[in-house]
C-alpha atoms as a PDB file:
ATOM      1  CA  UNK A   1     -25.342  90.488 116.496  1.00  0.00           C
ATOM      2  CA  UNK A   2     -23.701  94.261 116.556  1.00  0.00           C
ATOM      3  CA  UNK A   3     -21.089  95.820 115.383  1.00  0.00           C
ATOM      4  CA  UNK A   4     -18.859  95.223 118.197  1.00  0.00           C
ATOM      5  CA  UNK A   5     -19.882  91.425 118.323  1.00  0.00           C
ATOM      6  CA  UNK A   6     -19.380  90.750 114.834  1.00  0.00           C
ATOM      7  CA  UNK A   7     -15.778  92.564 115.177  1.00  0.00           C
ATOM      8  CA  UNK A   8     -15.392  90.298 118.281  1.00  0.00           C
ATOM      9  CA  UNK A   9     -16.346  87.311 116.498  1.00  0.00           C
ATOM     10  CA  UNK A  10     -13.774  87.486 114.091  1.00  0.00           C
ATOM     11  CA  UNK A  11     -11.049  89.127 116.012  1.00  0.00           C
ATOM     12  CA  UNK A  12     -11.425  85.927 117.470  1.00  0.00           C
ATOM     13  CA  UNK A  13     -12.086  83.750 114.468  1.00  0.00           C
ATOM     14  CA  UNK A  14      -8.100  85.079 112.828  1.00  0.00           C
ATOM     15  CA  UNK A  15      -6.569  84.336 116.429  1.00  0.00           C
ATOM     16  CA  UNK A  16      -7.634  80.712 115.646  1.00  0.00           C
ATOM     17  CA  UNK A  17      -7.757  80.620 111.396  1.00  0.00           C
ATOM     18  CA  UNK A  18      -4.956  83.473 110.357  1.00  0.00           C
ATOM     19  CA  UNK A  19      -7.315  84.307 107.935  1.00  0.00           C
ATOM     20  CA  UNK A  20     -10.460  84.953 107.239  1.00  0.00           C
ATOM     21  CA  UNK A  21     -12.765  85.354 103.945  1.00  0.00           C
ATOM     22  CA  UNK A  22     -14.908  88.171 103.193  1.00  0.00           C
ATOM     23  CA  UNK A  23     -17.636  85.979 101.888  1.00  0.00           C
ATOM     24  CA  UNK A  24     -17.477  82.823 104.199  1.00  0.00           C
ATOM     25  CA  UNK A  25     -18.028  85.171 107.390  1.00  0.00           C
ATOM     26  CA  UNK A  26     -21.108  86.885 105.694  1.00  0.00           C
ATOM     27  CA  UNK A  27     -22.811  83.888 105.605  1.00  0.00           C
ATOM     28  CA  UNK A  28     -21.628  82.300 109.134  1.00  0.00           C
ATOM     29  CA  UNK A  29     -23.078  86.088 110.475  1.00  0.00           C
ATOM     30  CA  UNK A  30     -26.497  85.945 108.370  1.00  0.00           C
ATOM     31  CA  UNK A  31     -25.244  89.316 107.058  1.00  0.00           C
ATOM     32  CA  UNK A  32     -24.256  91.064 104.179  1.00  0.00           C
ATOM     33  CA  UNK A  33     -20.707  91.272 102.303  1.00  0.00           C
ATOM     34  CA  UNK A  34     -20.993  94.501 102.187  1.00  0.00           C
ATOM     35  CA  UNK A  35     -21.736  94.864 106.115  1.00  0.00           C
ATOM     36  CA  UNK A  36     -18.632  92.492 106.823  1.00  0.00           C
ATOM     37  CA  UNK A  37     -15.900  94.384 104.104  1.00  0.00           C
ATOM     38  CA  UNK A  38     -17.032  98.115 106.599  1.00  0.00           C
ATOM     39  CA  UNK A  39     -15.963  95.598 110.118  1.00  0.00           C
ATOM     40  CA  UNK A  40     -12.684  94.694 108.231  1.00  0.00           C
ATOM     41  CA  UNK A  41     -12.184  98.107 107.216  1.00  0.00           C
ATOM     42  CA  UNK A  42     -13.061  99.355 111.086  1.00  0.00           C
ATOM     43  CA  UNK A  43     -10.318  96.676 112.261  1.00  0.00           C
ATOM     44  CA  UNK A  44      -8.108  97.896 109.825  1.00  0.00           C
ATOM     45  CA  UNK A  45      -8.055 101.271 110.959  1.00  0.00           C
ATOM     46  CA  UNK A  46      -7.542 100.418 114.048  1.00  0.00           C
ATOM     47  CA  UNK A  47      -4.740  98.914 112.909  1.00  0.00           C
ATOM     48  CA  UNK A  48      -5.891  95.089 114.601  1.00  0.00           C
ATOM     49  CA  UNK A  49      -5.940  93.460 111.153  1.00  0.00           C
ATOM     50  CA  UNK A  50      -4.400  93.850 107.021  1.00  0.00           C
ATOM     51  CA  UNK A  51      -6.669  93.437 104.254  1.00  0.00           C
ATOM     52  CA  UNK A  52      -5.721  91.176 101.818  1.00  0.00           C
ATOM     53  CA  UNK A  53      -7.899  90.212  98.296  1.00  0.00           C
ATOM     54  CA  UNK A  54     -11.277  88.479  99.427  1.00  0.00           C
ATOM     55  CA  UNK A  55     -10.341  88.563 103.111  1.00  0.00           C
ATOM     56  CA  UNK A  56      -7.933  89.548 106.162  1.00  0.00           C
ATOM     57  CA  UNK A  57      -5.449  88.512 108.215  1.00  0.00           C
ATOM     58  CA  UNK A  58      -4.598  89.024 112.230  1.00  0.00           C
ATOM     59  CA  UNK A  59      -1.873  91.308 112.635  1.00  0.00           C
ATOM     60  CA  UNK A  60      -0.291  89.436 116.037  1.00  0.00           C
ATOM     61  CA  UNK A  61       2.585  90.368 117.949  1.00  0.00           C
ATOM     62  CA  UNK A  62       4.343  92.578 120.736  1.00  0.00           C
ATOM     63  CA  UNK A  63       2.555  95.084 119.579  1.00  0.00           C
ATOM     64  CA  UNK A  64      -1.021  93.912 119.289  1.00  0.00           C
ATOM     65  CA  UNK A  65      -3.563  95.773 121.278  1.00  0.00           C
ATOM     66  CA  UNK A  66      -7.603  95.506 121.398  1.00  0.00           C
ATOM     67  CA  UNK A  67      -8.774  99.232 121.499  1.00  0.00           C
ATOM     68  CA  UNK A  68     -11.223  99.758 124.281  1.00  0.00           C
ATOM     69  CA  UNK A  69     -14.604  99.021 122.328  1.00  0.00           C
ATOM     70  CA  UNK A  70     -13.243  95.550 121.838  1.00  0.00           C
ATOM     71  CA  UNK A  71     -11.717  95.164 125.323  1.00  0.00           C
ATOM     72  CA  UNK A  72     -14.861  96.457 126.951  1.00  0.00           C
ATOM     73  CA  UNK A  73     -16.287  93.647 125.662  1.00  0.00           C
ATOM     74  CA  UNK A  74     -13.845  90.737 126.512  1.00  0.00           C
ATOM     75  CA  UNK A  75     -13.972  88.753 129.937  1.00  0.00           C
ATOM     76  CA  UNK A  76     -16.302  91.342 131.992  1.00  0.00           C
ATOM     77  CA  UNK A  77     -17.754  88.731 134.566  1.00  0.00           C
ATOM     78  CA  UNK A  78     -14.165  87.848 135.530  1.00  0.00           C
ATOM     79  CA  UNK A  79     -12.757  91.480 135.499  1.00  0.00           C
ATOM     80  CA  UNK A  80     -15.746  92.596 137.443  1.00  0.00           C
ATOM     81  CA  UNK A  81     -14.905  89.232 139.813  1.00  0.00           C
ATOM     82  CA  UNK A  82     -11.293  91.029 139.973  1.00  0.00           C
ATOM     83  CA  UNK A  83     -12.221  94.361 141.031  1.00  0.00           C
ATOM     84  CA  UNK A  84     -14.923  93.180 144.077  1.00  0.00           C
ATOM     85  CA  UNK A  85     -11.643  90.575 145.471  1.00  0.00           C
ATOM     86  CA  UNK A  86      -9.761  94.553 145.309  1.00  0.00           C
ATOM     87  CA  UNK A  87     -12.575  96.273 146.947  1.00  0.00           C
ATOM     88  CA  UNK A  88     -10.814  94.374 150.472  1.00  0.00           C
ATOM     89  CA  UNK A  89      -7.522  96.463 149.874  1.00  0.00           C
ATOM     90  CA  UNK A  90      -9.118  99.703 149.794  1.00  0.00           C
ATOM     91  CA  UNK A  91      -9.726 101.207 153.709  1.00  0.00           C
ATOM     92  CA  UNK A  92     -11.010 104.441 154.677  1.00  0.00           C
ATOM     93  CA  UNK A  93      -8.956 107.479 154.661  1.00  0.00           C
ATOM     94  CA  UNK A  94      -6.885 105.740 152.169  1.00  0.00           C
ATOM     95  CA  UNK A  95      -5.304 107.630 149.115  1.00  0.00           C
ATOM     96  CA  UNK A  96      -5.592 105.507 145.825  1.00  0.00           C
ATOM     97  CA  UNK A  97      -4.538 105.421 142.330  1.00  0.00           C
ATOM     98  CA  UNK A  98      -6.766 103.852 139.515  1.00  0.00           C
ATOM     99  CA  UNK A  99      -4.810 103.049 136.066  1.00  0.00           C
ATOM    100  CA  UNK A 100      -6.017 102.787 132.713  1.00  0.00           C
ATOM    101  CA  UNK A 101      -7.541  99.745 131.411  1.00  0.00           C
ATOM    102  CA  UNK A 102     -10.862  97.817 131.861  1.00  0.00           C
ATOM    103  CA  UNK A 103     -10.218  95.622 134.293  1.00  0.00           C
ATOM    104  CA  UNK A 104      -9.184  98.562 136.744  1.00  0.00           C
ATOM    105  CA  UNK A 105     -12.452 100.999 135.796  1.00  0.00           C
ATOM    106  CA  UNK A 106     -14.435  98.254 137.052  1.00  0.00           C
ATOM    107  CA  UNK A 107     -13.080  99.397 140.628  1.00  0.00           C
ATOM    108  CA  UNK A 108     -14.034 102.397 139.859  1.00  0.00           C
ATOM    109  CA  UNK A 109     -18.104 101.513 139.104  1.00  0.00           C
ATOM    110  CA  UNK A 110     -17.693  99.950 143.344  1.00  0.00           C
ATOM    111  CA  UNK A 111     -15.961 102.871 144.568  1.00  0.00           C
ATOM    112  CA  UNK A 112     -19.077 104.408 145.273  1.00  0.00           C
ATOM    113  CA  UNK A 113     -20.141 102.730 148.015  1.00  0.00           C
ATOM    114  CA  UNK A 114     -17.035 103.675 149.986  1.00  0.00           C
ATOM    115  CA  UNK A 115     -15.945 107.035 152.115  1.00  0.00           C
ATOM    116  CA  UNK A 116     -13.039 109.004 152.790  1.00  0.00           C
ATOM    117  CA  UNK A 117     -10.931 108.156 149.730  1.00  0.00           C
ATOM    118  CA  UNK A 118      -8.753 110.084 147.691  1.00  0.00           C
ATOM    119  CA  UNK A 119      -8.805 108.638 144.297  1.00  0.00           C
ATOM    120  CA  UNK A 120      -6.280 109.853 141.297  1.00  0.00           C
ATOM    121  CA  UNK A 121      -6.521 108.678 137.909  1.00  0.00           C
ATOM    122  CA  UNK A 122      -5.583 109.728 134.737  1.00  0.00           C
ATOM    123  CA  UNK A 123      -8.319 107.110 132.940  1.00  0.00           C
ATOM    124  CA  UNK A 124     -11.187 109.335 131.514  1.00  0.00           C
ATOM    125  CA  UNK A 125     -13.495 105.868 131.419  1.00  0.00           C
ATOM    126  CA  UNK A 126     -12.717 105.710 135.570  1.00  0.00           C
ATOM    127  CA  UNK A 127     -13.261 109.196 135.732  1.00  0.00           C
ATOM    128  CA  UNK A 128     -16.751 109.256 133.903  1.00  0.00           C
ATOM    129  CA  UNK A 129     -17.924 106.444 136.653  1.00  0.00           C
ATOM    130  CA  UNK A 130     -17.163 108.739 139.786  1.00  0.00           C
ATOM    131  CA  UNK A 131     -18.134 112.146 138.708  1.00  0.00           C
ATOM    132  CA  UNK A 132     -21.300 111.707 140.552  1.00  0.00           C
ATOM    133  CA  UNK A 133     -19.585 110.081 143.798  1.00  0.00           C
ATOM    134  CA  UNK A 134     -19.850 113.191 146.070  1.00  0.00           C
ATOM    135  CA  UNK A 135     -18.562 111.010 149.317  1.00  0.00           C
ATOM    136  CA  UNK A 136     -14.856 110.616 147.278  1.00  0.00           C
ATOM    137  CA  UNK A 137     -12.568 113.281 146.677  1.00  0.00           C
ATOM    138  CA  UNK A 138     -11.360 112.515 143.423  1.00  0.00           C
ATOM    139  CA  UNK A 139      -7.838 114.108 141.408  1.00  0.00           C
ATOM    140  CA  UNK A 140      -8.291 113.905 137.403  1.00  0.00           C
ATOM    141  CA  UNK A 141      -4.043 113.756 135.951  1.00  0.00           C
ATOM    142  CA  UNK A 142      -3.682 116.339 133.174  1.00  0.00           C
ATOM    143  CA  UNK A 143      -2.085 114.734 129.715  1.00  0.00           C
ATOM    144  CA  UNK A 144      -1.936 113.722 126.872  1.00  0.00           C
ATOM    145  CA  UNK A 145      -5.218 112.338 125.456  1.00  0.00           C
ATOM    146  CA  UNK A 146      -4.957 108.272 123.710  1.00  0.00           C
ATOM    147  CA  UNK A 147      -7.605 107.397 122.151  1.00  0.00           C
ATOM    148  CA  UNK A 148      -7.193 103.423 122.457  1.00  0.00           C
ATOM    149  CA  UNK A 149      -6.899 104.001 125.798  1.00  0.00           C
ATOM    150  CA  UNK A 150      -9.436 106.614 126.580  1.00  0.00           C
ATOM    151  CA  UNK A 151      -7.018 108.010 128.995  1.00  0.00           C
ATOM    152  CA  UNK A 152      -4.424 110.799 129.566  1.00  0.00           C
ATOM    153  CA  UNK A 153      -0.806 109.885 129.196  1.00  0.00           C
ATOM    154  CA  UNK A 154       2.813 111.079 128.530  1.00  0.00           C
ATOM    155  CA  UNK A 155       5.249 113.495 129.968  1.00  0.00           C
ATOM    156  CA  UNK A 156       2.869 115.843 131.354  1.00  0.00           C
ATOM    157  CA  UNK A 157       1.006 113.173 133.194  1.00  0.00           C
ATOM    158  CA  UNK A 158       4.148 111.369 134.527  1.00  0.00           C
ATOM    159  CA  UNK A 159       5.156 114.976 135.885  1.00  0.00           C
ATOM    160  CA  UNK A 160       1.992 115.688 137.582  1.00  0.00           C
ATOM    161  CA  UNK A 161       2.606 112.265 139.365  1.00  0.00           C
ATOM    162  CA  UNK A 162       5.540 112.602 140.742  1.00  0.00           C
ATOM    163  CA  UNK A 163       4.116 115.152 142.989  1.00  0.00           C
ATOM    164  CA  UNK A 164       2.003 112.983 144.770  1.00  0.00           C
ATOM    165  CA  UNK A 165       2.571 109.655 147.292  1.00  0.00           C
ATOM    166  CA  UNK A 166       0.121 107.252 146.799  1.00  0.00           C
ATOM    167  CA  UNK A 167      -0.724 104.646 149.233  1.00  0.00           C
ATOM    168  CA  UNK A 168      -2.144 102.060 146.243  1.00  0.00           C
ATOM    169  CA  UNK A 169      -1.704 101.921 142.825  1.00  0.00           C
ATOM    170  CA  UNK A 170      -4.316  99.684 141.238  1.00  0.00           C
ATOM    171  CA  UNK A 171      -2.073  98.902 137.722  1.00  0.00           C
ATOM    172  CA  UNK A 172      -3.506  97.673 134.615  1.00  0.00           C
ATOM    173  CA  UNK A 173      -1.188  95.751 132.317  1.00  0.00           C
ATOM    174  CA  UNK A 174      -1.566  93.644 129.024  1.00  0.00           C
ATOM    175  CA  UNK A 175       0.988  91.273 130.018  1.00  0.00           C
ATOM    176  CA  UNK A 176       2.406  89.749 132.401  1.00  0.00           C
ATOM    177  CA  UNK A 177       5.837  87.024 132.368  1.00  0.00           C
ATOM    178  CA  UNK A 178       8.545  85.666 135.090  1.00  0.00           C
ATOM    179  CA  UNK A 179      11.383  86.978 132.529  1.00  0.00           C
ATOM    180  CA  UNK A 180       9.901  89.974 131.032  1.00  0.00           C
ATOM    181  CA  UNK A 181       7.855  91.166 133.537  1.00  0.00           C
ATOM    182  CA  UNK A 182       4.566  93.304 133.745  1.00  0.00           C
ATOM    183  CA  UNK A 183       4.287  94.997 129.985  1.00  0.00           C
ATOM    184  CA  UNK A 184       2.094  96.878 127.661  1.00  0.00           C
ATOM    185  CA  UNK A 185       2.674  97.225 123.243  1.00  0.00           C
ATOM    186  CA  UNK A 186       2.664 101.203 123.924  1.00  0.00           C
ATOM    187  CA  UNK A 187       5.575 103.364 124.896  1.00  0.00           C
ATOM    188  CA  UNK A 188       3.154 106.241 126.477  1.00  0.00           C
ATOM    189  CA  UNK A 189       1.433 103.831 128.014  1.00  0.00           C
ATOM    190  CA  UNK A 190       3.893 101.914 129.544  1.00  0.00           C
ATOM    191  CA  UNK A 191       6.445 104.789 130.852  1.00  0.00           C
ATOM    192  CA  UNK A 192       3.463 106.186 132.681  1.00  0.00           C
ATOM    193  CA  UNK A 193       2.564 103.122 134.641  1.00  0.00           C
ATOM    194  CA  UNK A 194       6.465 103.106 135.444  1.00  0.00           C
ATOM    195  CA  UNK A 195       6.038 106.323 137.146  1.00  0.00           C
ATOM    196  CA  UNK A 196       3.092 104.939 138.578  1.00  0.00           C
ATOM    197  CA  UNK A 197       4.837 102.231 140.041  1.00  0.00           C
ATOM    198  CA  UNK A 198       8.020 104.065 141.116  1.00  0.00           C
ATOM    199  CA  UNK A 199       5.659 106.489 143.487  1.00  0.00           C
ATOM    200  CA  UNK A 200       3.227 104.018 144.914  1.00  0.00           C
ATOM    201  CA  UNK A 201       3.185 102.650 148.687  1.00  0.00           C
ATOM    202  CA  UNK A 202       1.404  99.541 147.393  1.00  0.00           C
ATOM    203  CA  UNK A 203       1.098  98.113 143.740  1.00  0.00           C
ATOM    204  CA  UNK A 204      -2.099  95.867 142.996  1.00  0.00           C
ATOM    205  CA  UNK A 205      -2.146  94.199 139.535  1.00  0.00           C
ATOM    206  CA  UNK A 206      -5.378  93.550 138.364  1.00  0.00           C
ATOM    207  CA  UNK A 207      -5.597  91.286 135.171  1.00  0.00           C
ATOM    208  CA  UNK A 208      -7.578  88.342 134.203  1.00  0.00           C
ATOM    209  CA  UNK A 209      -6.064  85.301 133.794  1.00  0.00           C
ATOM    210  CA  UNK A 210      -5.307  85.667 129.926  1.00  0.00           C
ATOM    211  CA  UNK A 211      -2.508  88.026 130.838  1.00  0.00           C
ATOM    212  CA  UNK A 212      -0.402  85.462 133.055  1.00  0.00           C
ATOM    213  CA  UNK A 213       2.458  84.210 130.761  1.00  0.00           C
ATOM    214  CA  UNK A 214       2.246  87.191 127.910  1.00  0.00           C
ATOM    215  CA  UNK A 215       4.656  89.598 126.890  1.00  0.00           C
ATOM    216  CA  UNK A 216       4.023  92.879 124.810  1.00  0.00           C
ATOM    217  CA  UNK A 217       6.726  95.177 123.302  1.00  0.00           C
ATOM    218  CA  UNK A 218       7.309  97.891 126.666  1.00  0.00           C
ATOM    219  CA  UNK A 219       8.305  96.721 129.806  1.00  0.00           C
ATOM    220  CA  UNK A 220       7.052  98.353 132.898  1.00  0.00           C
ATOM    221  CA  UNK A 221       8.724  96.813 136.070  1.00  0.00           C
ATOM    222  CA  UNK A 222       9.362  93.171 137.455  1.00  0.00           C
ATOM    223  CA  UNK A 223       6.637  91.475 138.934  1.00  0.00           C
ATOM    224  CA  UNK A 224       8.520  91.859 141.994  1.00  0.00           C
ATOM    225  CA  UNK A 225       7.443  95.346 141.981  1.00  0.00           C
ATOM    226  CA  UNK A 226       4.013  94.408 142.852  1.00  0.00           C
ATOM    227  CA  UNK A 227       2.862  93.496 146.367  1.00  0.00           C
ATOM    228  CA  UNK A 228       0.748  90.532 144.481  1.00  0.00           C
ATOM    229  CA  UNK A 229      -1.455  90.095 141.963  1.00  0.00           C
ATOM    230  CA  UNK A 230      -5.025  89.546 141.266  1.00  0.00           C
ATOM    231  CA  UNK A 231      -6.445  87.355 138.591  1.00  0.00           C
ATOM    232  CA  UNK A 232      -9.582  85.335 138.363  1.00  0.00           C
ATOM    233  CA  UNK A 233     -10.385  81.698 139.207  1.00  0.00           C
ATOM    234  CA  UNK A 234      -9.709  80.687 135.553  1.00  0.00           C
ATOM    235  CA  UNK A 235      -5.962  81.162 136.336  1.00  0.00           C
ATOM    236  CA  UNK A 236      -4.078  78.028 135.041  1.00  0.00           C
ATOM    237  CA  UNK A 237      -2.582  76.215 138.693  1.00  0.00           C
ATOM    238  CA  UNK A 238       0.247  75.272 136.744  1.00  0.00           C
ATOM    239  CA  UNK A 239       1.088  78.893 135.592  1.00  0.00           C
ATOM    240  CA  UNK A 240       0.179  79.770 139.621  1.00  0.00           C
ATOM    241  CA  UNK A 241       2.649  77.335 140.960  1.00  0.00           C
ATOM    242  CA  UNK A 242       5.310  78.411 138.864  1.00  0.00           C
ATOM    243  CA  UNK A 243       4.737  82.362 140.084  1.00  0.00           C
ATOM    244  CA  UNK A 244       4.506  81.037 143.660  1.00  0.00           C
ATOM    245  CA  UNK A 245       8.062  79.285 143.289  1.00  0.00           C
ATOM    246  CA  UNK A 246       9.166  82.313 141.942  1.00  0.00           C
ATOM    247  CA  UNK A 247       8.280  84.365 144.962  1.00  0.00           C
ATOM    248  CA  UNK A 248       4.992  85.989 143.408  1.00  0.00           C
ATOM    249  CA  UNK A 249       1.699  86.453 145.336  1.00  0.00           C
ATOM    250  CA  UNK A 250      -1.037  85.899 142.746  1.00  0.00           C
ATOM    251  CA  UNK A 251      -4.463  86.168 144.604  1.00  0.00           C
ATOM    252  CA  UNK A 252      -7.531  84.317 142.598  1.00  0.00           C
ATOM    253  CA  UNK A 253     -10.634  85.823 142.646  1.00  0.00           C
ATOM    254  CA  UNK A 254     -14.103  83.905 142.889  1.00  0.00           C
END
C-alpha cells in the first residue's frame, strides 16, 4: 500500500475509532513505526489530525476538509458516474463554468470530446486536463492560489467573475443540508462559489452521495439556488424523498 492509501486507511480508521495507535497500525499495514509516525506527521500538517503520545486523534468538525491528494482518492467510480450523467447538460455553443473540487474536474477529463464550448474555471486541476483540448475555447480566472484546493480563489477571482454571464455553473460543494444549505469549511472557498452562483444562468451541483445531509462551517446559497442536483445511485431514498418534498431536484446517476 502507498502513501496516500495508508493515509486513507487511517483517515478512515479515526472516523470510526477516534483514535488510533502508532504501533497497532504498523502492524495492521505490515510496515514500520517509523513509516506510520512520518503519515501522522503528513496528516498533521495538513492539519486533518492531532498527535497525541503513542497515537492520534481525528480532528472532526465544520471545519474538516480532505486536501486534494486524499480526495482524489475517495469515491472516483461514482464521481466519474456524476460527471458522464452532466455531460447531457452541456450543448454546443454553450458557455460553461467548471468549479473547484474533484468531482467537477472529472467533467473536465470528458470535455474533450465536445465542440464549441466556452469553458471558465478558476480550478488549476480542470485546467491541466484541457490544455490540450484545441476544439474548446477555454478562460483560466486569475487569483489567489489554495493549495488544498489546487485552485485560484479570493477577491481577485470573484472580481474577474462578475464580468462574465455564464450559462452553467457546474458547483462543487462539501456539503449539502435542507436548513443550512450548500456549504464548504473555507471562507475563500465558499464566497467564491457565491459569486459563482449569483452570475450563473444555470447551477448544477455535482456531489456524491456522502455530501447529502452535511454541513461545513461557510454557507454558500440555499439549495434552492440550484436548478437540481446530481449525486450517484448510492444516494440514500430516504434522504431523496425528503429533498423531493422539499422542492429539490436531485438527479441519480448510474
Amino acid at each position: 500500500m502507498n502513501a496516500i492509501g495508508r493515509r486513507q486507511f487511517i483517515i478512515q480508521k479515526l472516523q470510526i475509532e477516534n483514535y488510533v495507535d502508532t504501533n497497532q497500525l504498523a502492524a495492521e499495514l505490515n510496515v514500520s513505526s517509523m513509516t506510520i509516525r512520518r503519515d501522522l506527521n503528513a496528516l498533521a500538517d495538513d492539519g486533518l489530525i492531532t498527535l497525541q503520545h503513542g497515537g492520534a486523534v481525528l480532528n472532526n468538525g465544520s471545519l474538516f476538509e480532505f486536501n486534494m491528494a486524499m480526495k482524489n482518492q475517495k469515491r472516483m467510480a461514482e464521481k466519474m458516474a456524476i460527471a458522464k450523467r452532466c455531460m447531457d447538460y452541456i450543448q454546443e455553443g454553450d458557455s460553461i463554468y467548471l468549479d473547484a473540487g474533484t468531482t467537477v474536474s472529472c467533467l473536465a477529463l470528458l470535455l474533450k470530446e465536445k465542440k464549441n464550448i466556452l469553458v471558465m474555471t478558476h480550478s488549476l486541476i480542470a485546467m491541466n486536463q484541457l490544455s490540450d483540448c484545441k476544439n474548446l475555447h477555454v478562460i483560466m480566472c486569475p487569483g489567489e492560489y489554495r493549495f488544498d484546493s489546487q485552485a485560484f480563489m479570493g477577491p481577485l477571482t470573484d472580481e474577474f467573475i462578475s464580468h462574465f454571464k455564464i450559462d452553467t455553473l457546474f458547483l462543487g460543494v462539501e456539503g449539502i443540508d435542507l436548513q443550512y444549505g450548500f456549504s464548504v469549511p473555507n471562507i475563500s472557498d465558499g464566497a467564491t462559489k457565491r459569486a459563482l452562483v449569483r452570475t450563473a444562468k444555470k447551477v448544477v451541483c455535482m456531489a456524491d452521495s456522502t455530501k447529502l445531509d452535511t454541513s461545513y462551517y461557510y454557507g454558500i446559497a440555499p439549495l434552492s439556488e440550484a436548478d437540481f442536483i446530481v449525486t450517484d445511485h448510492e444516494a440514500d431514498p430516504d434522504i431523496l424523498e425528503r429533498y423531493a418534498r422539499a422542492g429539490i431536484h436531485v438527479i441519480t446517476a448510474d
